[in-house]
Protein backbone atom coordinates (compact mmCIF):
# COMPACT_ATOMS: atom_id res chain seq x y z
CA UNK A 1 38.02 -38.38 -29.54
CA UNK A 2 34.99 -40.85 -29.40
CA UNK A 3 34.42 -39.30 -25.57
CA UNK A 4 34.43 -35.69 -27.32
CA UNK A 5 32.01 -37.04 -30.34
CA UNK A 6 29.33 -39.15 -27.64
CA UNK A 7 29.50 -35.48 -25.58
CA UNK A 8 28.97 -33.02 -28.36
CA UNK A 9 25.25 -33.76 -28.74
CA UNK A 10 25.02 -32.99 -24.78
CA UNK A 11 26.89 -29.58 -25.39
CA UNK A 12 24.85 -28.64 -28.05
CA UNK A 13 21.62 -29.41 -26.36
CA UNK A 14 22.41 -27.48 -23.59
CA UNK A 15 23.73 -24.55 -25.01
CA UNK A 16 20.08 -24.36 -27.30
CA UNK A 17 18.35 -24.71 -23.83
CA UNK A 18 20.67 -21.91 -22.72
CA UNK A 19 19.53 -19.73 -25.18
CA UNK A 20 15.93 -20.41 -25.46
CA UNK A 21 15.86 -19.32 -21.12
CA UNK A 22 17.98 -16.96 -21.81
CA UNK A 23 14.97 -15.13 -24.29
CA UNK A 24 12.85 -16.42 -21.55
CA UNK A 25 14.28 -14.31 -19.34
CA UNK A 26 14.01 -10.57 -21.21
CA UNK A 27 10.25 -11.00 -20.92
CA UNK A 28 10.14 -9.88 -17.74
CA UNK A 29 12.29 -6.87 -18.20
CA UNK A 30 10.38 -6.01 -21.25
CA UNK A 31 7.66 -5.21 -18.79
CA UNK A 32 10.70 -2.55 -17.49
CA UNK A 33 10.88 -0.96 -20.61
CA UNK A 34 9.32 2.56 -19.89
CA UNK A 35 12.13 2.54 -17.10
CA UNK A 36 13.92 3.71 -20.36
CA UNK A 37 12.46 7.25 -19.95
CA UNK A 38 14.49 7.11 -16.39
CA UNK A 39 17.97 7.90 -14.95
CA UNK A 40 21.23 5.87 -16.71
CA UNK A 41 21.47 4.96 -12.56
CA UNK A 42 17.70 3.54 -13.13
CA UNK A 43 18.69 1.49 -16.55
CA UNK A 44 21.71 0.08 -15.13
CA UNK A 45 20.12 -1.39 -12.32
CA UNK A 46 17.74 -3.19 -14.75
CA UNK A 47 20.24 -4.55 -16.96
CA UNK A 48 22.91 -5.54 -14.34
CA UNK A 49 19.71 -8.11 -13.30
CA UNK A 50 19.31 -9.20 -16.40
CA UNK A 51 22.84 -10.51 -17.20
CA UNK A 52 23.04 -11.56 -13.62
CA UNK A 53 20.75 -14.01 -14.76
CA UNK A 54 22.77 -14.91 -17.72
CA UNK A 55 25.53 -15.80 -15.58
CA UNK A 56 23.46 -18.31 -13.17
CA UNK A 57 21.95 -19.62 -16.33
CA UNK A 58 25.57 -20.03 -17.98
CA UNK A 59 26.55 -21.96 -14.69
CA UNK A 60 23.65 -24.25 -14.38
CA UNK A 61 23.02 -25.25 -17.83
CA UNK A 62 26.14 -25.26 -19.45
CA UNK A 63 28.34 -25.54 -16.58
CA UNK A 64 30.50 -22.27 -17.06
CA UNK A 65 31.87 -20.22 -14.09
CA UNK A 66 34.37 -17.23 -13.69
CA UNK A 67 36.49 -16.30 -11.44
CA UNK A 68 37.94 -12.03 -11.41
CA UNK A 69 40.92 -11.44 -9.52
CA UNK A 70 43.43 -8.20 -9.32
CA UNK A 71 40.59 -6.39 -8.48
CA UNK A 72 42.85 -4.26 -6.25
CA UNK A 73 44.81 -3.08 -9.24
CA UNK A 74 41.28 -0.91 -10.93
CA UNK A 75 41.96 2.71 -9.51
CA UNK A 76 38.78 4.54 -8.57
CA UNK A 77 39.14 7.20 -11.21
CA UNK A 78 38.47 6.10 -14.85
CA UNK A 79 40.89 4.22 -16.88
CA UNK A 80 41.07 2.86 -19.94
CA UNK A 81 40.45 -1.06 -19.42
CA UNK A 82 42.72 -2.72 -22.50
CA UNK A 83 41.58 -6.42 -22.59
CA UNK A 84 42.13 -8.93 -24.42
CA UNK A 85 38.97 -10.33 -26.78
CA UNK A 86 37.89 -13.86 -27.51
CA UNK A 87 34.08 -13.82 -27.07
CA UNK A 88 31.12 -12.28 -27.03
CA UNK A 89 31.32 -13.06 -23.10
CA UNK A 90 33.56 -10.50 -22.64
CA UNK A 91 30.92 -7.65 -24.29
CA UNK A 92 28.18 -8.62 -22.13
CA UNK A 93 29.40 -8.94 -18.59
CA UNK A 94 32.28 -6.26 -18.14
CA UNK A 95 29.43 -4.48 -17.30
CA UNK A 96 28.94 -5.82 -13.99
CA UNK A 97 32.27 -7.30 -13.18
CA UNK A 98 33.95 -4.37 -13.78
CA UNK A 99 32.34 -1.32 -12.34
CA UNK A 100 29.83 -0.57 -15.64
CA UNK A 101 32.54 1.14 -18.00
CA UNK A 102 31.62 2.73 -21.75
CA UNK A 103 32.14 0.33 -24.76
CA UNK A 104 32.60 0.91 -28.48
CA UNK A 105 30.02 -0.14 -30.26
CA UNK A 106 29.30 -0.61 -34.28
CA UNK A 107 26.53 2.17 -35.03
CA UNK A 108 24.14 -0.02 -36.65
CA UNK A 109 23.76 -1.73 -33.58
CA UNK A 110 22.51 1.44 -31.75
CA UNK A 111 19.21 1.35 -34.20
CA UNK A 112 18.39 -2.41 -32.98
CA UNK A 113 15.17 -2.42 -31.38
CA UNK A 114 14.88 -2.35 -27.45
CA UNK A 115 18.77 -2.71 -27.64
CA UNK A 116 19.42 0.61 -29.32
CA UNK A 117 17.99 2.53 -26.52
CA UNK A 118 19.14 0.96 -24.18
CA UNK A 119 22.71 1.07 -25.41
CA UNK A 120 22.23 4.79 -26.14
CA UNK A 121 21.12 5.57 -22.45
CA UNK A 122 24.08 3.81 -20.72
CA UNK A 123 26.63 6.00 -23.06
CA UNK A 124 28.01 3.26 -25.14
CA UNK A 125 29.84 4.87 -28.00
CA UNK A 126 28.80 4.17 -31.83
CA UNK A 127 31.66 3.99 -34.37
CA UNK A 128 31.41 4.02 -37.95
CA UNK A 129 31.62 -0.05 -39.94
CA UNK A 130 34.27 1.85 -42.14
CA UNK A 131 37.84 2.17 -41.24
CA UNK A 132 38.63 5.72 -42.78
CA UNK A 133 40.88 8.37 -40.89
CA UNK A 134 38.06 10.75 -40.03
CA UNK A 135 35.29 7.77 -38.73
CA UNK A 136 38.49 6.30 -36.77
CA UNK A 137 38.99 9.89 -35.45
CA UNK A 138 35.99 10.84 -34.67
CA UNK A 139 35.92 7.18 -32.04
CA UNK A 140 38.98 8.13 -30.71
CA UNK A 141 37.79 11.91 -29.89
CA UNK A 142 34.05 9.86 -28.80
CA UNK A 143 36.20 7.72 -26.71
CA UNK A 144 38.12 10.20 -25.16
CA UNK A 145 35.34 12.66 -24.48
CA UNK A 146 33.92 9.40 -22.45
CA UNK A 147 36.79 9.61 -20.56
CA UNK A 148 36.94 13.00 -19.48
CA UNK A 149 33.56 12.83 -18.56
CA UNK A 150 33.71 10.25 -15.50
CA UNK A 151 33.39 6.80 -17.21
CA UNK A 152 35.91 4.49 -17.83
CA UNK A 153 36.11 2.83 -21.47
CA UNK A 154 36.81 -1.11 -22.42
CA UNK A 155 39.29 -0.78 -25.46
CA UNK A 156 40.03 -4.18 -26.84
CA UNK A 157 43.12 -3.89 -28.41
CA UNK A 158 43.23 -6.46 -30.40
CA UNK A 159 40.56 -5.57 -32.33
CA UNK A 160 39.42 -9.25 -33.58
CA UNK A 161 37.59 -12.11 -30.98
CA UNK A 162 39.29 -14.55 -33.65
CA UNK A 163 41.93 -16.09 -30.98
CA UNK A 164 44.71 -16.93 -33.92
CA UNK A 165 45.15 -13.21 -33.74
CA UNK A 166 45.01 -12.11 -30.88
CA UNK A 167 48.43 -10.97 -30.10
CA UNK A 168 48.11 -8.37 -33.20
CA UNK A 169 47.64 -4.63 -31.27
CA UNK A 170 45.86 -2.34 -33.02
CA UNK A 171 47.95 1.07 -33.82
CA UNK A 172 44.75 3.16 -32.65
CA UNK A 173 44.77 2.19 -29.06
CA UNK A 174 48.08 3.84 -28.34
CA UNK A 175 46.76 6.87 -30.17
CA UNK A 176 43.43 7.15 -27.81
CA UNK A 177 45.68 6.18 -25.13
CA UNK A 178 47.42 9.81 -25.32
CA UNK A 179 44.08 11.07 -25.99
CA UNK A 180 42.27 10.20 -22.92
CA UNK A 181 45.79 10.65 -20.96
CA UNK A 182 44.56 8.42 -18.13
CA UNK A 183 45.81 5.06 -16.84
CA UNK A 184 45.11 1.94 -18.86
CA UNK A 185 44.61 -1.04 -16.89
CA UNK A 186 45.35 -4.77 -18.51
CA UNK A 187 42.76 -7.36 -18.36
CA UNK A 188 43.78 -10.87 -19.71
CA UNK A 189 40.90 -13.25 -20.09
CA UNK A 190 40.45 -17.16 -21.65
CA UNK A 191 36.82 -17.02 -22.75
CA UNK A 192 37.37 -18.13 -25.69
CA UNK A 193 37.53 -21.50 -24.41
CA UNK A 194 34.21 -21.68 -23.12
CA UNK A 195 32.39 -19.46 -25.54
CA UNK A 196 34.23 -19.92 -28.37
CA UNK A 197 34.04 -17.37 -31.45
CA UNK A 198 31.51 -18.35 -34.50
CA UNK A 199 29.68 -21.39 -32.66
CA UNK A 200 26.48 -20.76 -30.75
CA UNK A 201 28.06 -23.91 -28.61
CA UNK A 202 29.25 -23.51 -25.08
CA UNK A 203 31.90 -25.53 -23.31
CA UNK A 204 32.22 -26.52 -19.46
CA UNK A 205 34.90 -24.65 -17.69
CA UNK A 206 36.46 -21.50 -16.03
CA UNK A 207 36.15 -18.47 -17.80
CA UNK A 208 39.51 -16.18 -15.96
CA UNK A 209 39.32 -12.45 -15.27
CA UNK A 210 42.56 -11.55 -14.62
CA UNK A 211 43.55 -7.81 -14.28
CA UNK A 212 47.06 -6.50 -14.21
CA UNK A 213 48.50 -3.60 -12.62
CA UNK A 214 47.60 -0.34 -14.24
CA UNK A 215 50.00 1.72 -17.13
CA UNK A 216 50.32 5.20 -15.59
CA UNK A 217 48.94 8.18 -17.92
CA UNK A 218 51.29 9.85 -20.27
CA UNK A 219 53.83 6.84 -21.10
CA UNK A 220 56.40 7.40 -24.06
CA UNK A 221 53.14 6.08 -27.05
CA UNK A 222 55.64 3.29 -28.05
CA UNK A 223 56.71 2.15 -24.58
CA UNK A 224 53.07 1.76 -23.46
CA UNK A 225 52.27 -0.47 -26.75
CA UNK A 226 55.47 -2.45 -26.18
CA UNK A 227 54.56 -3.13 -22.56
CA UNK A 228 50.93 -4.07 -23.20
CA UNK A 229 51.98 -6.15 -26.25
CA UNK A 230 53.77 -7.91 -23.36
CA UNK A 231 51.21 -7.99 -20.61
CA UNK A 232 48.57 -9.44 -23.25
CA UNK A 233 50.51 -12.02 -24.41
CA UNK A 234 52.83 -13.56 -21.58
CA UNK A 235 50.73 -16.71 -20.89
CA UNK A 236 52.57 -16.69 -17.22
């Protein structure tokens, strides 16, 4: 405990540093910004950079790596890609680690400045801050239509980066599941223990990728939520 109090000043320091290059680094994409006008193609290749520097910066300063593996099991059509959530680590850097899929995305977000665009062009999908039956709906059809159109789509179905719940599923993902009527492909992940949820402090470690061999399309809807229930949650 006193080594964990003496270190905490360290952590916090360097995460603040990590931030503060972090900002540092959009200025030079900023000068990028017309690139907007572009292909998706174009945008991508700008914003893959961008959090490529995140990563180094992540390693350096705060001394986090990752390591991805079952990169076999991720079929070359689109899937759905049901992962686990603990961080916001998770949000950011799918996008380069696992082929650039679609992402859900609270619609307020999509009016951010800068951001908004940008989200817009690569096809993330905007779903309503209420939970009624018609804005939950209207995602799932969103989702789906993503889908069918060549990308895949990062479902998280837990719904919550709060780790104490993380073994709830959410009822919905079984439900866009038969709607897309693709393969959904497992991802497990421990980022929670590096970038832990409602702290702007990062922790030292080894942030795990690990994806699991793919649900084929058109399971029984409660067989495919019993069996990802399972895959999520067996710590073996």
């Amino acid at each position: 405990m006193k080594r964990l109090s003496r270190s905490y000043p360290v952590l916090v320091i360097r995460s603040l540093t990590f931030y503060a290059l972090a900002g540092l680094a959009v200025v030079p994409f900023l000068v990028l910004w017309p690139a907007i006008l572009l292909s998706r193609d174009v945008v991508y290749a700008i914003t893959d950079r961008y959090l490529w520097v995140q990563l180094w910066l992540l390693r350096v300063v705060c001394g986090i790596r990752y390591t991805v593996s079952g990169q076999h099991h991720m079929p070359d059509e689109p899937v759905l890609i049901a992962s686990q959530h603990e961080s916001t680590w998770e949000t950011l850097f799918y996008q380069v680690l696992l082929g650039r899929p679609v992402m859900y995305a609270k619609k307020p977000i999509f009016t951010y400045p800068v951001f908004g665009p940008v989200m817009r062009k690569l096809g993330h999908v905007p779903v309503e801050s209420s939970a009624t039956g018609d804005a939950m709906r209207a995602g799932f059809r969103a989702g789906a239509a993503a889908v069918k159109d060549g990308r895949s789509l990062v479902i998280f179905p837990s719904g919550t980066r709060r780790v104490a719940d993380a073994g709830q599923m959410q009822a919905g993902v079984g439900v866009l599941y038969q709607l897309a009527n693709v393969a959904a492909v497992p991802v497990r992940i421990n980022s929670g223990a590096c970038w832990p949820h409602g702290t702007f402090v990062k922790y030292p470690g080894v942030i795990k990728v690990e994806i699991g061999p793919p649900f084929p399309a058109a399971m029984d809807r409660r067989s495919f939520m019993s069996a990802l229930t399972k895959m999520l949650q067996d710590e073996t």
